[in-house]
Protein backbone atom coordinates (compact mmCIF):
# COMPACT_ATOMS: atom_id res chain seq x y z
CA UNK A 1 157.85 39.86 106.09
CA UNK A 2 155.51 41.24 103.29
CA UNK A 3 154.88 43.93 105.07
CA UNK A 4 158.96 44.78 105.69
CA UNK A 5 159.15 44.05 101.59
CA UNK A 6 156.44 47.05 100.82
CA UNK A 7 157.46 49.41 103.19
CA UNK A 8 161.22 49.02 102.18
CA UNK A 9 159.86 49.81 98.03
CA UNK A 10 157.29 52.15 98.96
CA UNK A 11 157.55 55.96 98.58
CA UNK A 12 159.99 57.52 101.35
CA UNK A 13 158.50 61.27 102.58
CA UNK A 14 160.83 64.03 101.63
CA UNK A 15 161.85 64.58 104.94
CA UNK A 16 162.99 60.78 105.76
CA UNK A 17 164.92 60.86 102.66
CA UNK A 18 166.89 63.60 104.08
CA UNK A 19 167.06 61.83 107.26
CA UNK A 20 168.38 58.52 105.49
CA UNK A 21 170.77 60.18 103.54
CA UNK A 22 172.24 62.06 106.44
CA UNK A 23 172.68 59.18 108.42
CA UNK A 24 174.37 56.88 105.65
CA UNK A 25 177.02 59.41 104.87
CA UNK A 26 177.39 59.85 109.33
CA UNK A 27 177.86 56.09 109.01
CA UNK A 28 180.84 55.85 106.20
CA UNK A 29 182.06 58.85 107.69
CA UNK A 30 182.55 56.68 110.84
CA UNK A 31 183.32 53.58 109.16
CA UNK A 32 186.60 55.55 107.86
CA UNK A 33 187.32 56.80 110.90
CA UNK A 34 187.08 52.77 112.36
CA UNK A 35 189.08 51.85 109.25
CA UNK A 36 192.07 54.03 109.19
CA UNK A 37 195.49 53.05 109.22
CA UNK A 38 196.31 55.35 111.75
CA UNK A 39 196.46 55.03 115.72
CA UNK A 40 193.80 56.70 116.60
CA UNK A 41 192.54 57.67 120.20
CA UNK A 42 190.54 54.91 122.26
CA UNK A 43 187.70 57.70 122.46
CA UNK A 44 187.73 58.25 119.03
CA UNK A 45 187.58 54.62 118.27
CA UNK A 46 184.81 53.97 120.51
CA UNK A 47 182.73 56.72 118.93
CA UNK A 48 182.84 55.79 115.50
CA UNK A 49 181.44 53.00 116.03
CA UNK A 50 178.38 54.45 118.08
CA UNK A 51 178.26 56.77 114.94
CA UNK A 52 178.17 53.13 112.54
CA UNK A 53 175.36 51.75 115.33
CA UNK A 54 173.49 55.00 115.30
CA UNK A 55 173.42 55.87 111.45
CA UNK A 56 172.67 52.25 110.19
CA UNK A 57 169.75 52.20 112.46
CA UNK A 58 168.68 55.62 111.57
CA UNK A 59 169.12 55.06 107.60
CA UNK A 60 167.18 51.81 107.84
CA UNK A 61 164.39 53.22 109.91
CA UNK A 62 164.13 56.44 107.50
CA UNK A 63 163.96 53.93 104.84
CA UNK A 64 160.63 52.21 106.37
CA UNK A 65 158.68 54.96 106.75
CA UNK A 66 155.96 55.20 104.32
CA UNK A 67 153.52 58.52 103.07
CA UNK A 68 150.21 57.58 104.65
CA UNK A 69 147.78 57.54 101.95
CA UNK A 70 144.42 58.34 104.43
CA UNK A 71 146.17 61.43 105.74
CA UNK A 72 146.77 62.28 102.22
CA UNK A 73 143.30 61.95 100.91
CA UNK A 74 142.13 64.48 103.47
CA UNK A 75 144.45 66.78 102.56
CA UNK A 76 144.02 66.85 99.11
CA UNK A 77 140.24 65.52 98.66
């Protein structure tokens, strides 16, 4: 659980952030979609919410990844 605690308030690589805030905005995007008043297709339904699944996963996964000091350090001795 420590371990969770750092990673989630470490340093995210540029990249990830990217990733995490490309799949947060996928996932309210979706969440709309699931949330409109409106009847909306079965399909469409059905996809939002793989788009909710997907992007929540993806966002907190981006959000865990950490720089990795060693690799850095050999890069820039």
């Amino acid at each position: 659980m420590k371990e969770l605690k750092r990673r989630w308030t470490a340093k995210t690589p540029k990249f990830w952030k990217k990733v995490r805030n490309i799949a947060i905005t996928l996932g309210a995007v979706a969440g709309v979609i699931l949330t409109a008043p409106i009847a909306l297709p079965a399909a469409v339904i059905t996809a939002a919410g793989y788009v909710v699944t997907a992007g929540t996963v993806a966002a907190t996964l981006s959000q865990l990844t950490v720089e990795d000091k060693k690799e850095e350090e050999i890069v820039n001795p």
